[in-house]
N, C-alpha and C. Protein backbone atom coordinates (compact mmCIF):
# COMPACT_ATOMS: atom_id res chain seq x y z
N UNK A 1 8.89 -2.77 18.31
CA UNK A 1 10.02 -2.22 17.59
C UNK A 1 11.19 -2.05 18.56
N UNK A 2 12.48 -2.15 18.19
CA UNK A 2 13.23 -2.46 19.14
C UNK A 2 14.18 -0.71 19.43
N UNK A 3 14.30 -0.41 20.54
CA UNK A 3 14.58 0.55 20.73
C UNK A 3 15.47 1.69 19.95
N UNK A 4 16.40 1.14 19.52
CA UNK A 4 17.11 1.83 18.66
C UNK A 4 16.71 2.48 17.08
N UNK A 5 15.91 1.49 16.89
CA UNK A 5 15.12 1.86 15.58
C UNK A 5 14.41 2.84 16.09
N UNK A 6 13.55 2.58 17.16
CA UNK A 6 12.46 3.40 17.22
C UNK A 6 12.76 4.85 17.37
N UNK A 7 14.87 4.94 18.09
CA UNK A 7 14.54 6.42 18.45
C UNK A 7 15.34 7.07 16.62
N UNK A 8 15.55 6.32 16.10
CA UNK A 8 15.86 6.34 14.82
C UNK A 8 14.69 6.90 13.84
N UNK A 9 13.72 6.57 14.09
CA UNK A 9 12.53 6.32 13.02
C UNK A 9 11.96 7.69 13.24
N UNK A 10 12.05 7.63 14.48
CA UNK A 10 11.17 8.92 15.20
C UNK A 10 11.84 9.97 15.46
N UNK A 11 13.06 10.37 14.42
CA UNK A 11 13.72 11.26 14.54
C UNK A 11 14.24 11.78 15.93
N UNK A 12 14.12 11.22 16.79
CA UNK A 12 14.78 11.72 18.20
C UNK A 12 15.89 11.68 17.88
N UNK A 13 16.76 10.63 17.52
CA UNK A 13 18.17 10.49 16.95
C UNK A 13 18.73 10.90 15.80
N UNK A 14 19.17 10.97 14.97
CA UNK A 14 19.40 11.43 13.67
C UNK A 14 19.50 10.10 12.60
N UNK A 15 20.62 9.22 13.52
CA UNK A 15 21.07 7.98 12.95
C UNK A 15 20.79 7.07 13.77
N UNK A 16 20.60 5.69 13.37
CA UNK A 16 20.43 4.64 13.92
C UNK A 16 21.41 3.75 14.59
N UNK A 17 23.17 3.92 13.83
CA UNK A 17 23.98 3.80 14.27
C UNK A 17 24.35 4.35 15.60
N UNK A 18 24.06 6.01 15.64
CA UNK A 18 24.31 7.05 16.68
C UNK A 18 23.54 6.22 17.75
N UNK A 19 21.88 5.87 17.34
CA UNK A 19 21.21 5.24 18.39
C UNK A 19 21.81 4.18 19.23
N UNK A 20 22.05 3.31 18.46
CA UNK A 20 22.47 1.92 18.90
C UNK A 20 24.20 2.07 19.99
N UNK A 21 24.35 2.80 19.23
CA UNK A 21 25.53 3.64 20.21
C UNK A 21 25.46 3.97 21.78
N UNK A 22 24.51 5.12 21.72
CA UNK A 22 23.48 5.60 22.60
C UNK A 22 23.01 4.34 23.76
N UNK A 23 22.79 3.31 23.03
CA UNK A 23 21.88 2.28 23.98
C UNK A 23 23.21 1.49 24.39
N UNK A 24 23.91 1.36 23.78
CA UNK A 24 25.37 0.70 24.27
C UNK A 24 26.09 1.28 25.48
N UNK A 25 26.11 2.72 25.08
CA UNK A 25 27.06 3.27 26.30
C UNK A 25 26.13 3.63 27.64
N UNK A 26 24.94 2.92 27.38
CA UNK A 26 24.32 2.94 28.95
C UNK A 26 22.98 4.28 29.26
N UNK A 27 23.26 4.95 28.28
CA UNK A 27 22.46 6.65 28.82
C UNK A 27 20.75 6.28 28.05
N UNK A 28 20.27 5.36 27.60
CA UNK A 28 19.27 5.24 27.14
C UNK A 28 18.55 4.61 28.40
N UNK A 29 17.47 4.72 28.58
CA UNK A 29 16.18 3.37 29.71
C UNK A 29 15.16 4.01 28.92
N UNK A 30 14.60 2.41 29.20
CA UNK A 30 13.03 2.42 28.99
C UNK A 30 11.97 2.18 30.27
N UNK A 31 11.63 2.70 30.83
CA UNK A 31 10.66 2.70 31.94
C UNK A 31 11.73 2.66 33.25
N UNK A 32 12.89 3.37 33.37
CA UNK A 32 13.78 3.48 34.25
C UNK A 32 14.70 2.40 34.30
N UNK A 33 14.51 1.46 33.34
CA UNK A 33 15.64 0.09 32.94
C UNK A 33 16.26 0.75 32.36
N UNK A 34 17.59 0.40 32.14
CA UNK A 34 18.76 0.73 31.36
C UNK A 34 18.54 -0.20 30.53
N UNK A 35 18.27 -0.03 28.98
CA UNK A 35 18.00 -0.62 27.20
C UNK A 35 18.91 -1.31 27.08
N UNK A 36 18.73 -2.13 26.52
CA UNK A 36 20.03 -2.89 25.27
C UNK A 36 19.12 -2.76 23.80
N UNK A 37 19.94 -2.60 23.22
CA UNK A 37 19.57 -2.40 21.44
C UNK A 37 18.61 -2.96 21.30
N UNK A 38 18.03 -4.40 21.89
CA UNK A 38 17.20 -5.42 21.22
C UNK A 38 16.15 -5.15 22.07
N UNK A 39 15.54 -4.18 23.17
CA UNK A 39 14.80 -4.22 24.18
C UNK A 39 13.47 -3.56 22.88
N UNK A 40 12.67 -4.11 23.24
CA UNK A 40 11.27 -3.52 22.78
C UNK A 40 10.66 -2.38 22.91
N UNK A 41 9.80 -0.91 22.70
CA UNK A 41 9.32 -0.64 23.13
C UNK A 41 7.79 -0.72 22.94
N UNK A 42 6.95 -0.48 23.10
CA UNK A 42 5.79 -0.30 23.38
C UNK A 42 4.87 1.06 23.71
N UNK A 43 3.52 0.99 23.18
CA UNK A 43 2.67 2.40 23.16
C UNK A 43 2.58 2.74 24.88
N UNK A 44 3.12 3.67 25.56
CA UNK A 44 3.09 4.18 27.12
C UNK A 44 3.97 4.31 27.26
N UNK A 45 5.33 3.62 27.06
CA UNK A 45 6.64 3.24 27.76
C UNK A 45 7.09 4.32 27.58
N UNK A 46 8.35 4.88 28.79
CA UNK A 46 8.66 5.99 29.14
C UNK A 46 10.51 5.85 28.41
N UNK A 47 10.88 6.85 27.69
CA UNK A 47 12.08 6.14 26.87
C UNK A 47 12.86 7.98 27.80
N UNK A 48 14.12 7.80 28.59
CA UNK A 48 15.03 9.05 28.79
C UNK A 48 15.72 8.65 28.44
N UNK A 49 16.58 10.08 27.73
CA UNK A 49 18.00 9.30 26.92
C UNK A 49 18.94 10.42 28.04
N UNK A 50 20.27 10.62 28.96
CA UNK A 50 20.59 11.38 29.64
C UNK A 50 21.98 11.48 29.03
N UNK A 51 22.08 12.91 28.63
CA UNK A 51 23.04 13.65 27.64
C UNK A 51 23.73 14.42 28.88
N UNK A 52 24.84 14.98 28.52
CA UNK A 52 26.10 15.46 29.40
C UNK A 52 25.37 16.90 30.57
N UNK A 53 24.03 17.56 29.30
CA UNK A 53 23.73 18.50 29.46
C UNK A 53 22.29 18.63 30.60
N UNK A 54 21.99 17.11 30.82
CA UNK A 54 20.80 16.65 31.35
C UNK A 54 20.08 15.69 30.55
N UNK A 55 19.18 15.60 31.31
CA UNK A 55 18.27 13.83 30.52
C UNK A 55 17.13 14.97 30.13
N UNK A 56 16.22 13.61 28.92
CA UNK A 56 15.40 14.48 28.00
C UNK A 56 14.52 12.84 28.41
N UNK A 57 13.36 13.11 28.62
CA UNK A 57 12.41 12.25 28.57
C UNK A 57 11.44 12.09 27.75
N UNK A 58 11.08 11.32 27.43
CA UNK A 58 10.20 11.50 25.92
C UNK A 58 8.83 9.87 25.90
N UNK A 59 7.90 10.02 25.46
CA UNK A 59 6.61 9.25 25.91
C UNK A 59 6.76 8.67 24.35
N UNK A 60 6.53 7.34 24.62
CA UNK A 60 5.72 6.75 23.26
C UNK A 60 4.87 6.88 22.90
N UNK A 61 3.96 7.59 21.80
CA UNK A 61 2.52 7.23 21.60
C UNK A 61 1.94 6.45 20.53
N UNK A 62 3.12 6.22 19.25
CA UNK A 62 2.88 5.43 18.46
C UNK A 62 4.12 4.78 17.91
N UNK A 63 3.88 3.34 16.92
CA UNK A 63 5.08 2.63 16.71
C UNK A 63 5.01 3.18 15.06
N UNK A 64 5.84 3.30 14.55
CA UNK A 64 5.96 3.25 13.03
C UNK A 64 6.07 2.49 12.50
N UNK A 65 5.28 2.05 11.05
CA UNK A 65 5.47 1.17 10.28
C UNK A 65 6.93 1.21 9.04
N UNK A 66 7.06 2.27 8.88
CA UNK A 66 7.77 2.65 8.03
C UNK A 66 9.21 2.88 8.79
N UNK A 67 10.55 2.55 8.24
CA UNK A 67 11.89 2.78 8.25
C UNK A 67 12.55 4.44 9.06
N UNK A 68 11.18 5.75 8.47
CA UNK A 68 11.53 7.14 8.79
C UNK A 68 9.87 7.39 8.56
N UNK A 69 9.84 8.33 9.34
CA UNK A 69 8.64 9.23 9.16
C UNK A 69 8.97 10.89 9.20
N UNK A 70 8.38 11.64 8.29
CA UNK A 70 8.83 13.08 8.12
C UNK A 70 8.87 13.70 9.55
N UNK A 71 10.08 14.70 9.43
CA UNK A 71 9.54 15.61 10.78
C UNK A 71 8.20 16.37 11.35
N UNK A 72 8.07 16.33 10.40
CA UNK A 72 6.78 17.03 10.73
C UNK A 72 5.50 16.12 11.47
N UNK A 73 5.59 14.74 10.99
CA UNK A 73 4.59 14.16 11.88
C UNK A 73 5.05 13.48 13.50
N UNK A 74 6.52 14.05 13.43
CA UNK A 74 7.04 13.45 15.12
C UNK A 74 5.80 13.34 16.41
N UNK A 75 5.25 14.46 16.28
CA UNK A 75 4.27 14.35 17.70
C UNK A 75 3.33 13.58 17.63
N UNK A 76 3.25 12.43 16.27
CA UNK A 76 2.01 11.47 16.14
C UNK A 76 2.89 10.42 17.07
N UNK A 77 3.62 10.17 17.13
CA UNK A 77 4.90 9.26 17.51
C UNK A 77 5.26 9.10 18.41
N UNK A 78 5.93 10.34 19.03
CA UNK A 78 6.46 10.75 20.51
C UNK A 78 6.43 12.03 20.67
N UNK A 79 6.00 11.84 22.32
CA UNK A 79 5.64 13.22 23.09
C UNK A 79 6.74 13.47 23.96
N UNK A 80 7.45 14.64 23.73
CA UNK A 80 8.97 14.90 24.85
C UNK A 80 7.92 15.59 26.46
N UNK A 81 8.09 15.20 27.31
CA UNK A 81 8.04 15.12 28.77
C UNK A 81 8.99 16.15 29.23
N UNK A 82 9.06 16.71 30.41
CA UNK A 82 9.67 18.03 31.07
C UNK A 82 10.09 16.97 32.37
C-alpha cells in the first residue's frame, strides 16, 4: 500500500490529501528514507512523520484492506513508538 494511503487509512492523518501533502513537503520517511507518495510500505517498516513540534514515529503492523478502518481498531494497524 503506498504510503499516503496507508497513513490515511490508518487514521494517523485525517485526510489523504493532507497525507500526500505531508509526503511532498519532505517530513514523512519510511525506514529513515525520505517517501514519495508512491513509496510502498510494508509489515515492520518504520514510518516518522516530523511536525514543527517534533517527529512522531509510528511501526507498521498491519496493511488494510479496506479504504478506512474505525478508530478504534488503529492499534491492529499501527503501533506509535517513543
Amino acid at each position: 500500500m503506498r504510503i499516503d494511503k496507508w497513513l490515511s487509512s490508518t487514521n494517523v492523518v485525517k485526510r489523504r490529501t493532507i497525507a500526500t501533502d505531508m509526503v511532498k513537503s519532505g517530513v514523512v520517511f519510511v525506514n529513515t528514507m525520505k517517501a514519495k507518495a508512491s513509496k510502498n510500505v510494508s509489515i515492520g517498516d518504520k514510518v516518522t512523520i516530523e511536525y514543527l513540534k517534533g517527529a512522531k514515529h509510528y511501526k507498521v503492523l498491519d496493511i488494510p484492506v479496506t479504504k478506512s478502518i474505525p478508530k478504534s481498531q488503529k492499534d491492529k494497524f499501527v503501533e506509535e513508538l517513543n
